[in-house]
PDB file of N, CA and C in Angstrom:
ATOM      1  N   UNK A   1      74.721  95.164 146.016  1.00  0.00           N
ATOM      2  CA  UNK A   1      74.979  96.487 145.484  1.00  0.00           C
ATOM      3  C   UNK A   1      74.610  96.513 144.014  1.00  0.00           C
ATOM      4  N   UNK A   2      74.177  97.410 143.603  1.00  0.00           N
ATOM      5  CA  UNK A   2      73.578  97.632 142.090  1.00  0.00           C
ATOM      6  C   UNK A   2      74.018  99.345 141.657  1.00  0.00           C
ATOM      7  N   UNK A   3      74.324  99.307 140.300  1.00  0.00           N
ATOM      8  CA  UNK A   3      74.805 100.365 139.551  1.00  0.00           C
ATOM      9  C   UNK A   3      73.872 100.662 138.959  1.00  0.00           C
ATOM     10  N   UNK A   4      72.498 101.989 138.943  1.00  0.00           N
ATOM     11  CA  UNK A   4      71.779 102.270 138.064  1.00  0.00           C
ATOM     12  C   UNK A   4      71.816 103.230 136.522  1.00  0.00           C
ATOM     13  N   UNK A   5      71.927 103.018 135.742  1.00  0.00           N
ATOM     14  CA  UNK A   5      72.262 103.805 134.631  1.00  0.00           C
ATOM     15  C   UNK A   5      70.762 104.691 133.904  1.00  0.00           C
ATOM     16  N   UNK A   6      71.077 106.172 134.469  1.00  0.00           N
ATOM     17  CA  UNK A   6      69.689 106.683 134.584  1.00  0.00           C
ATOM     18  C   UNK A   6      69.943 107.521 133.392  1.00  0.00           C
ATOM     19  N   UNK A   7      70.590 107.385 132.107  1.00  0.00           N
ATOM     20  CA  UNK A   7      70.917 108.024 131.114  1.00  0.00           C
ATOM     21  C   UNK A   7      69.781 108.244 130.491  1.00  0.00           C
ATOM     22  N   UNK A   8      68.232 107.196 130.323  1.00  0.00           N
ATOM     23  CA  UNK A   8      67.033 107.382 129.548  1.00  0.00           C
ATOM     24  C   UNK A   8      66.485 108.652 129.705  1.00  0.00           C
ATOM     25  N   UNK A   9      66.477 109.093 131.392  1.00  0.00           N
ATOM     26  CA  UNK A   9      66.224 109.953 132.021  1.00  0.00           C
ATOM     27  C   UNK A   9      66.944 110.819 132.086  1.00  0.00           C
ATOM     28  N   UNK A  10      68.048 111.271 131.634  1.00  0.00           N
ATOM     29  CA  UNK A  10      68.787 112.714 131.378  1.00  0.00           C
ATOM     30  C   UNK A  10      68.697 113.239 129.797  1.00  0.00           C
ATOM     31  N   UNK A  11      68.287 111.800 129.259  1.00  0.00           N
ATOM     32  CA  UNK A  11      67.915 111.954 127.726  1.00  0.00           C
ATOM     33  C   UNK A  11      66.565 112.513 127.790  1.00  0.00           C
ATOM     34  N   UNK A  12      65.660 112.045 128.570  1.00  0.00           N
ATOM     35  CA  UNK A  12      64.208 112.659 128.267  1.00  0.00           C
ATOM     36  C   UNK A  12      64.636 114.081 129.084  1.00  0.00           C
ATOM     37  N   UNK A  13      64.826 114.534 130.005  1.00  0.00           N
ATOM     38  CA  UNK A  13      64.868 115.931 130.453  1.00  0.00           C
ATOM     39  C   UNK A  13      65.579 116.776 129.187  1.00  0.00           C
ATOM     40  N   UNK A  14      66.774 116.470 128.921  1.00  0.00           N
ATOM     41  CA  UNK A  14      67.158 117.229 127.290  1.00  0.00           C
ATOM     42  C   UNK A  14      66.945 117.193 126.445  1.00  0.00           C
ATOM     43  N   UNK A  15      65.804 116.051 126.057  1.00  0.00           N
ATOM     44  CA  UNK A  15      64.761 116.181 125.314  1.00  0.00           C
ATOM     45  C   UNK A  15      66.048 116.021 123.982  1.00  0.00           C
ATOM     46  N   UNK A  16      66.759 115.202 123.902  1.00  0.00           N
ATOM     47  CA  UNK A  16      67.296 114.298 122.591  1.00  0.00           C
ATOM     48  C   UNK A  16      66.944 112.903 122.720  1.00  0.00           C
ATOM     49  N   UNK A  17      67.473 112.887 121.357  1.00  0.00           N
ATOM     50  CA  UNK A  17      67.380 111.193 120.657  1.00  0.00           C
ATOM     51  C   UNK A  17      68.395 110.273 120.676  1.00  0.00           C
ATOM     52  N   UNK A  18      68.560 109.066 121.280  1.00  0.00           N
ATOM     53  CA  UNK A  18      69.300 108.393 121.133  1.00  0.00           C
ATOM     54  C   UNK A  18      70.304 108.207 119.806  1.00  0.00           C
ATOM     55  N   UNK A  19      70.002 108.628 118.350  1.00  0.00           N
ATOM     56  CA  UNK A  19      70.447 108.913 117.615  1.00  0.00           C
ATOM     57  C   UNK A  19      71.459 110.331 117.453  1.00  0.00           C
ATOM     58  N   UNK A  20      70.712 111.369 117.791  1.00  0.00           N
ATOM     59  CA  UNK A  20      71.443 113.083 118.278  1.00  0.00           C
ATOM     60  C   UNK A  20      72.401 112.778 119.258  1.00  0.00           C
ATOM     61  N   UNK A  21      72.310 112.153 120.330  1.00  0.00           N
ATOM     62  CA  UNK A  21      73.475 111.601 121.447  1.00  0.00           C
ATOM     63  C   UNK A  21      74.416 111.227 120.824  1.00  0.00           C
ATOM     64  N   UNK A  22      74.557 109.997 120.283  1.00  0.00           N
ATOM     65  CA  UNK A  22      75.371 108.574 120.063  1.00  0.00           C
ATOM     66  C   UNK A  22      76.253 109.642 118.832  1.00  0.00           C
ATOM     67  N   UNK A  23      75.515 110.363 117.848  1.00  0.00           N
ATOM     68  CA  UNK A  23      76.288 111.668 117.028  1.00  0.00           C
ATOM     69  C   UNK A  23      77.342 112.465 117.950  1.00  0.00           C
ATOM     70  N   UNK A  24      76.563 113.253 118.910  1.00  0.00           N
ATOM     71  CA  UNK A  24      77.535 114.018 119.182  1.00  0.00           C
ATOM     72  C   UNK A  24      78.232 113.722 120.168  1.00  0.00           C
ATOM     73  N   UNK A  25      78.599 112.351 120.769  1.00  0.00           N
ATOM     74  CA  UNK A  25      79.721 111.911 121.689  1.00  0.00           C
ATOM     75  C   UNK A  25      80.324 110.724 120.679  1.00  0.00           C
ATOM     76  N   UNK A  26      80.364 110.438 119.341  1.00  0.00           N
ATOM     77  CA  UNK A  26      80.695 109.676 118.778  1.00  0.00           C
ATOM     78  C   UNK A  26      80.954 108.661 119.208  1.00  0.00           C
ATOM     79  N   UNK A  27      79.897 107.690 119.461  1.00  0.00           N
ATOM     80  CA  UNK A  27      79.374 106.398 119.268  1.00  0.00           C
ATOM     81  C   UNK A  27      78.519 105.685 118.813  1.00  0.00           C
ATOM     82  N   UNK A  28      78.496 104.349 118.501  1.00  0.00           N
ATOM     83  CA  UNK A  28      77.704 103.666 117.962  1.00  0.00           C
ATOM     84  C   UNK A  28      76.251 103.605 118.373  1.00  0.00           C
ATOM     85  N   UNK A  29      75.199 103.877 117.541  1.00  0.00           N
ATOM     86  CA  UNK A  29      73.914 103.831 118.013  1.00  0.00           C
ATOM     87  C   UNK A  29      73.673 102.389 119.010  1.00  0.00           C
ATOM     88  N   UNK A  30      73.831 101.059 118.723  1.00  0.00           N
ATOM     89  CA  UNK A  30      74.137  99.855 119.658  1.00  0.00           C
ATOM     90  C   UNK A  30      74.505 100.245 120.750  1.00  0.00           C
ATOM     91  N   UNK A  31      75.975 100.529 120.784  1.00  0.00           N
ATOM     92  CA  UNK A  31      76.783 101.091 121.982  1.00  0.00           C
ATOM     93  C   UNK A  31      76.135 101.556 123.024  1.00  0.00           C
ATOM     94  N   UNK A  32      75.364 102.913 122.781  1.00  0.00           N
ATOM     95  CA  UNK A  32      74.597 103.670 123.433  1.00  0.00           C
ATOM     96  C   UNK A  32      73.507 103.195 123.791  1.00  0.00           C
ATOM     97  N   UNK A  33      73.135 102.549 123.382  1.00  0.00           N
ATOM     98  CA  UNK A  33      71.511 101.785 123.536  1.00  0.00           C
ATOM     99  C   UNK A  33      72.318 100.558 124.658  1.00  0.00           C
ATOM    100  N   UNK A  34      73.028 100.115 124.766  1.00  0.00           N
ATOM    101  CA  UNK A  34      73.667  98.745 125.293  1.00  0.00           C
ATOM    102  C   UNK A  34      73.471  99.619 126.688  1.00  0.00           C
ATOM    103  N   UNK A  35      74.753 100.850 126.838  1.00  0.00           N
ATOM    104  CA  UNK A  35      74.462 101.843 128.287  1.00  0.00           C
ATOM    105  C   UNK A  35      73.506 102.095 128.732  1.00  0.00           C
ATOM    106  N   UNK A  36      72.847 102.486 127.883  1.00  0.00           N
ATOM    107  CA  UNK A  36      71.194 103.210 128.275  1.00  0.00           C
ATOM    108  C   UNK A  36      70.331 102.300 128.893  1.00  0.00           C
ATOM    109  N   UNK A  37      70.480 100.901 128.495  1.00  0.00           N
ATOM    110  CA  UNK A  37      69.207  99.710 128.937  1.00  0.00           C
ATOM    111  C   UNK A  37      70.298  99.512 130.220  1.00  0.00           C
ATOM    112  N   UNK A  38      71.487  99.602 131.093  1.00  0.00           N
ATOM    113  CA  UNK A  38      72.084  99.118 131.815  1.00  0.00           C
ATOM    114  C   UNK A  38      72.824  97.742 131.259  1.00  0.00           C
ATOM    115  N   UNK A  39      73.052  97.245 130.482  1.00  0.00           N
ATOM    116  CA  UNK A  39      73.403  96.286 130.003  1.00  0.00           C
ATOM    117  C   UNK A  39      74.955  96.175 129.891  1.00  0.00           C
ATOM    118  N   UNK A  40      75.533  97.693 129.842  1.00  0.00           N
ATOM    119  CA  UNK A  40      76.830  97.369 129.656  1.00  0.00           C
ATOM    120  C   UNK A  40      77.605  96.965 131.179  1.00  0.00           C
ATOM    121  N   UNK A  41      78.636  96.814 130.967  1.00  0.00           N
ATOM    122  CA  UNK A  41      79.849  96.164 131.448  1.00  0.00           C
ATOM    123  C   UNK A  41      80.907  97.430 132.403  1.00  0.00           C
ATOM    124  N   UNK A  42      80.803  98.382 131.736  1.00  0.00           N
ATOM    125  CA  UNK A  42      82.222  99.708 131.712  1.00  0.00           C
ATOM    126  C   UNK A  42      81.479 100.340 131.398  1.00  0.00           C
ATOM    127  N   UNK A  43      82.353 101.678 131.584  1.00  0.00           N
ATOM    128  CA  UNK A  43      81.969 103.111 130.701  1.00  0.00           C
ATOM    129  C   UNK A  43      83.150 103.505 130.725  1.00  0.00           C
ATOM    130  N   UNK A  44      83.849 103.735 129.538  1.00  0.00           N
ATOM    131  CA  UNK A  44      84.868 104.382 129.824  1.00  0.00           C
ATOM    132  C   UNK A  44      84.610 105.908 130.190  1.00  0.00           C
ATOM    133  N   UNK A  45      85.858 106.471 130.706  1.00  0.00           N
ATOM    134  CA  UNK A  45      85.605 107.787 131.271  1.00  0.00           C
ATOM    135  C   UNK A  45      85.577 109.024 130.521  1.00  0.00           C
ATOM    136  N   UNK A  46      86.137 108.548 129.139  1.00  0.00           N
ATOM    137  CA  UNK A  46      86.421 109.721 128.107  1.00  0.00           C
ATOM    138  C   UNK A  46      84.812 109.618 127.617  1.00  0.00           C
ATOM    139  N   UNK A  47      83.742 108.491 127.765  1.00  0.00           N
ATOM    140  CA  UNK A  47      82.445 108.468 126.883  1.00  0.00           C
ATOM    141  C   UNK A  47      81.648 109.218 128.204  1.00  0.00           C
ATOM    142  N   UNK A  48      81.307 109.422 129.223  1.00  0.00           N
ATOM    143  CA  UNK A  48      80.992 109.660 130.452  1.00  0.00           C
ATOM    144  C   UNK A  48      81.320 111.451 130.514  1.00  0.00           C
ATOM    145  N   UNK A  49      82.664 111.488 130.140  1.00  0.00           N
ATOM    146  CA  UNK A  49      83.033 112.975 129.936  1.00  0.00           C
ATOM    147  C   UNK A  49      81.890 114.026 129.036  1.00  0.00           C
ATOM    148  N   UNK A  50      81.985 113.140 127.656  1.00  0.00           N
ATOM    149  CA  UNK A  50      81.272 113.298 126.625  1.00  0.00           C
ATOM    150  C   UNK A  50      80.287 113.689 126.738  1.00  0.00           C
ATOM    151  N   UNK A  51      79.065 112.345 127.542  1.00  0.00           N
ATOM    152  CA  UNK A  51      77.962 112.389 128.204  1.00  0.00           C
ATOM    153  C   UNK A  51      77.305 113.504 128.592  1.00  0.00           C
ATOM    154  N   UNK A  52      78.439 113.925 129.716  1.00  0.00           N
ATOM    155  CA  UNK A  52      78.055 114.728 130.627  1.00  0.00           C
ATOM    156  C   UNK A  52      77.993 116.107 130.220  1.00  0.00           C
ATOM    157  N   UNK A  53      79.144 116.617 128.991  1.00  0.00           N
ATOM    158  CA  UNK A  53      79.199 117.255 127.945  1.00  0.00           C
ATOM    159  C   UNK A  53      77.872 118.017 128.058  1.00  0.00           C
ATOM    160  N   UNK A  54      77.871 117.269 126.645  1.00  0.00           N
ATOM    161  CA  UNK A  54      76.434 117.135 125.794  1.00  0.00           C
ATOM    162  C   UNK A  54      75.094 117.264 126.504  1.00  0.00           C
ATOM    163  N   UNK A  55      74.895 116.168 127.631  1.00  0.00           N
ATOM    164  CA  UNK A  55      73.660 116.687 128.728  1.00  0.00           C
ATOM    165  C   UNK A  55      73.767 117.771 129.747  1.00  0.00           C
ATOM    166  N   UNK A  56      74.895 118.320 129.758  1.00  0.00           N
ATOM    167  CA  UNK A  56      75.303 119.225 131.079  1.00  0.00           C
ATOM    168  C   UNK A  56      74.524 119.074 132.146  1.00  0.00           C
ATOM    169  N   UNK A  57      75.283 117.788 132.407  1.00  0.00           N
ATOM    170  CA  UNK A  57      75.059 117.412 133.955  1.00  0.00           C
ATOM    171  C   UNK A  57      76.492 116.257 134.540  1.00  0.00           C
ATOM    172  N   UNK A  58      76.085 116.162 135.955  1.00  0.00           N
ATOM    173  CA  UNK A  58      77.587 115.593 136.444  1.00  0.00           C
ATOM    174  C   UNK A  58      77.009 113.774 136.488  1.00  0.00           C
ATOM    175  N   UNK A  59      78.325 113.009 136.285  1.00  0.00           N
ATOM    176  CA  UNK A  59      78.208 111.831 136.035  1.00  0.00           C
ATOM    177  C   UNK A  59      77.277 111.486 137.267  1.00  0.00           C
ATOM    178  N   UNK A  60      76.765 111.725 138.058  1.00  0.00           N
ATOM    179  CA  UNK A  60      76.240 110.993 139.328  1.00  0.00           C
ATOM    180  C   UNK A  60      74.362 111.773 138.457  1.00  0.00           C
ATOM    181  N   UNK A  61      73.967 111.835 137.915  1.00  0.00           N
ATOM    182  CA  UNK A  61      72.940 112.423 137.158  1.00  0.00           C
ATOM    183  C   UNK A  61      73.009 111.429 136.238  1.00  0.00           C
ATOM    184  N   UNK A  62      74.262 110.626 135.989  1.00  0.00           N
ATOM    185  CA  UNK A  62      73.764 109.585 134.614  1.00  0.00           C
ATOM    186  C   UNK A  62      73.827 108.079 135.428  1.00  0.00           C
ATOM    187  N   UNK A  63      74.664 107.566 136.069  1.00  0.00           N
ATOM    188  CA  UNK A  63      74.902 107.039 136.834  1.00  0.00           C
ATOM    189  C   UNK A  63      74.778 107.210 138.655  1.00  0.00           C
ATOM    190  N   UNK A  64      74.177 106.144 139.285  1.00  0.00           N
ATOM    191  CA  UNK A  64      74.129 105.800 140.846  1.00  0.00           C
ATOM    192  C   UNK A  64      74.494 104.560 141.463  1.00  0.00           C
ATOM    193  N   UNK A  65      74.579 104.419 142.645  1.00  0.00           N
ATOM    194  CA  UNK A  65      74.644 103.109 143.305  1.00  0.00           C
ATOM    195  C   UNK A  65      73.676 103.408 144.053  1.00  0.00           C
ATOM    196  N   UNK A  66      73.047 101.910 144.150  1.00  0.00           N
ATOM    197  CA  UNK A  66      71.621 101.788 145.006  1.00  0.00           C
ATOM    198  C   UNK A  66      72.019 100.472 146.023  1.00  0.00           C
ATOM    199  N   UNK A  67      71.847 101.065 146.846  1.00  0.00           N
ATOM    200  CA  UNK A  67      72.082  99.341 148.276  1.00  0.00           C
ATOM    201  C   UNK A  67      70.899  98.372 147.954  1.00  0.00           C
ATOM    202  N   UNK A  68      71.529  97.609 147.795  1.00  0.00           N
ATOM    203  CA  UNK A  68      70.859  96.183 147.961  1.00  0.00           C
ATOM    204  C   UNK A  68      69.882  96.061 149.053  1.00  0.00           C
ATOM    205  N   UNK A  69      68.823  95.463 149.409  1.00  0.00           N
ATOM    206  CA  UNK A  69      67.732  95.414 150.607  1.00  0.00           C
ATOM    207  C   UNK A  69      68.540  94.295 151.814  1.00  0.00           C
ATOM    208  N   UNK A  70      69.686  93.577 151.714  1.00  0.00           N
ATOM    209  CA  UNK A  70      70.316  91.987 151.907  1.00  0.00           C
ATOM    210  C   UNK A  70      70.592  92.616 153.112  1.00  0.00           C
TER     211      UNK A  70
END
């Protein structure tokens, strides 16, 4: 099972900057970049809220699960 984090891609459709984001859900430019490459660990739900905010779209637009081929 795999968690895809398709945030690059809700960023390019709204056509912001990883910098304009990480501003207006107040977080760290790192932070955001850590989510965005899939790298993180969590999301908390209050940053996800935010997210979804700001891109107006629903968490399953920033985030998916993809089945494994096994």
């Amino acid at each position: 099972m795999s968690i895809v984090v398709n945030l690059d891609v809700m960023m390019a459709k709204r056509k912001i900057s990883l910098k304009d984001l990480a501003e207006s859900i107040e977080i760290t430019n790192s932070n955001l970049s850590i989510l965005k490459t899939g790298k993180a660990k969590a999301i908390r739900f209050s940053t996800l809220n935010k997210l979804c905010k700001v891109l107006d779209c629903q968490p399953g637009d920033i985030i998916e699960y993809v089945k494994d081929d096994n």
